[in-house]
Protein backbone atom coordinates (compact mmCIF):
# COMPACT_ATOMS: atom_id res chain seq x y z
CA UNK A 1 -35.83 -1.49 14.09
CA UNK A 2 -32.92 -3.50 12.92
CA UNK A 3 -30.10 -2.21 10.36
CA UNK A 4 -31.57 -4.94 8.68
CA UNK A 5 -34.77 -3.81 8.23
CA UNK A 6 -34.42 -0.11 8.02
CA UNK A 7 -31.40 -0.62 5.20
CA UNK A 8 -34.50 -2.91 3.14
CA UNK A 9 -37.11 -0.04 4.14
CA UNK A 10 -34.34 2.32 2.35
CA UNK A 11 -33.98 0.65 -0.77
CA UNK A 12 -37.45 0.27 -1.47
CA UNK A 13 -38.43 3.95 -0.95
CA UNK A 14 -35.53 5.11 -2.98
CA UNK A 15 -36.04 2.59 -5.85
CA UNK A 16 -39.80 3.23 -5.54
CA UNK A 17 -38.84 7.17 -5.56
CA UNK A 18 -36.64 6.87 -8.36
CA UNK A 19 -39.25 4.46 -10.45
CA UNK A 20 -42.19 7.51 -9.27
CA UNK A 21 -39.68 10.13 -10.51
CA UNK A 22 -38.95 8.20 -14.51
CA UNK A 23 -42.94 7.81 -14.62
CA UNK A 24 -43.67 11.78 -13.92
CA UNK A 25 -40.94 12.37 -16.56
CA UNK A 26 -42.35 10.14 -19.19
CA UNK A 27 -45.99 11.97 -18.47
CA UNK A 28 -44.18 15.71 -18.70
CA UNK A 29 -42.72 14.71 -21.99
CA UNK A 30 -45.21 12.98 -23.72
CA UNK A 31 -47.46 15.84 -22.88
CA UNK A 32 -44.77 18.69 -24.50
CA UNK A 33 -44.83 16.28 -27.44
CA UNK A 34 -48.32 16.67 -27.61
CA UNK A 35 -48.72 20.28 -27.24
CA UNK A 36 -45.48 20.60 -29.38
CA UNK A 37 -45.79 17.84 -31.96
CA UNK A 38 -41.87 17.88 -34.37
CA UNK A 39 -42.53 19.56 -38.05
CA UNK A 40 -40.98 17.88 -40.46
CA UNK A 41 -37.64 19.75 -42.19
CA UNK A 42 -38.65 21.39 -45.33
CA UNK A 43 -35.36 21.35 -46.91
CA UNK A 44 -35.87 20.03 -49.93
CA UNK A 45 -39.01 22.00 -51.09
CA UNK A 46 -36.54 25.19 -50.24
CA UNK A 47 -33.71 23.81 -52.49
């Protein structure tokens, strides 16, 4: 296999891994949003 071909092989796997990796993040957070949804602040009802 060339330089060529293995440096192309490279960059697709790691851009590929690192696309793979932002998508499993997304799904981890969304899913803790779910399960933990944000309260709104109840500051002014304790003024």
């Amino acid at each position: 296999m060339s330089n060529t071909v293995f440096g192309l092989t490279m960059l697709v796997v790691g851009m590929g891994g690192t696309l793979a990796t932002l998508f499993l993040i997304t799904i981890v957070i969304r899913a803790l949003r779910a399960l933990f949804p944000v309260r709104p602040d109840d500051k002014e009802e304790k003024k």
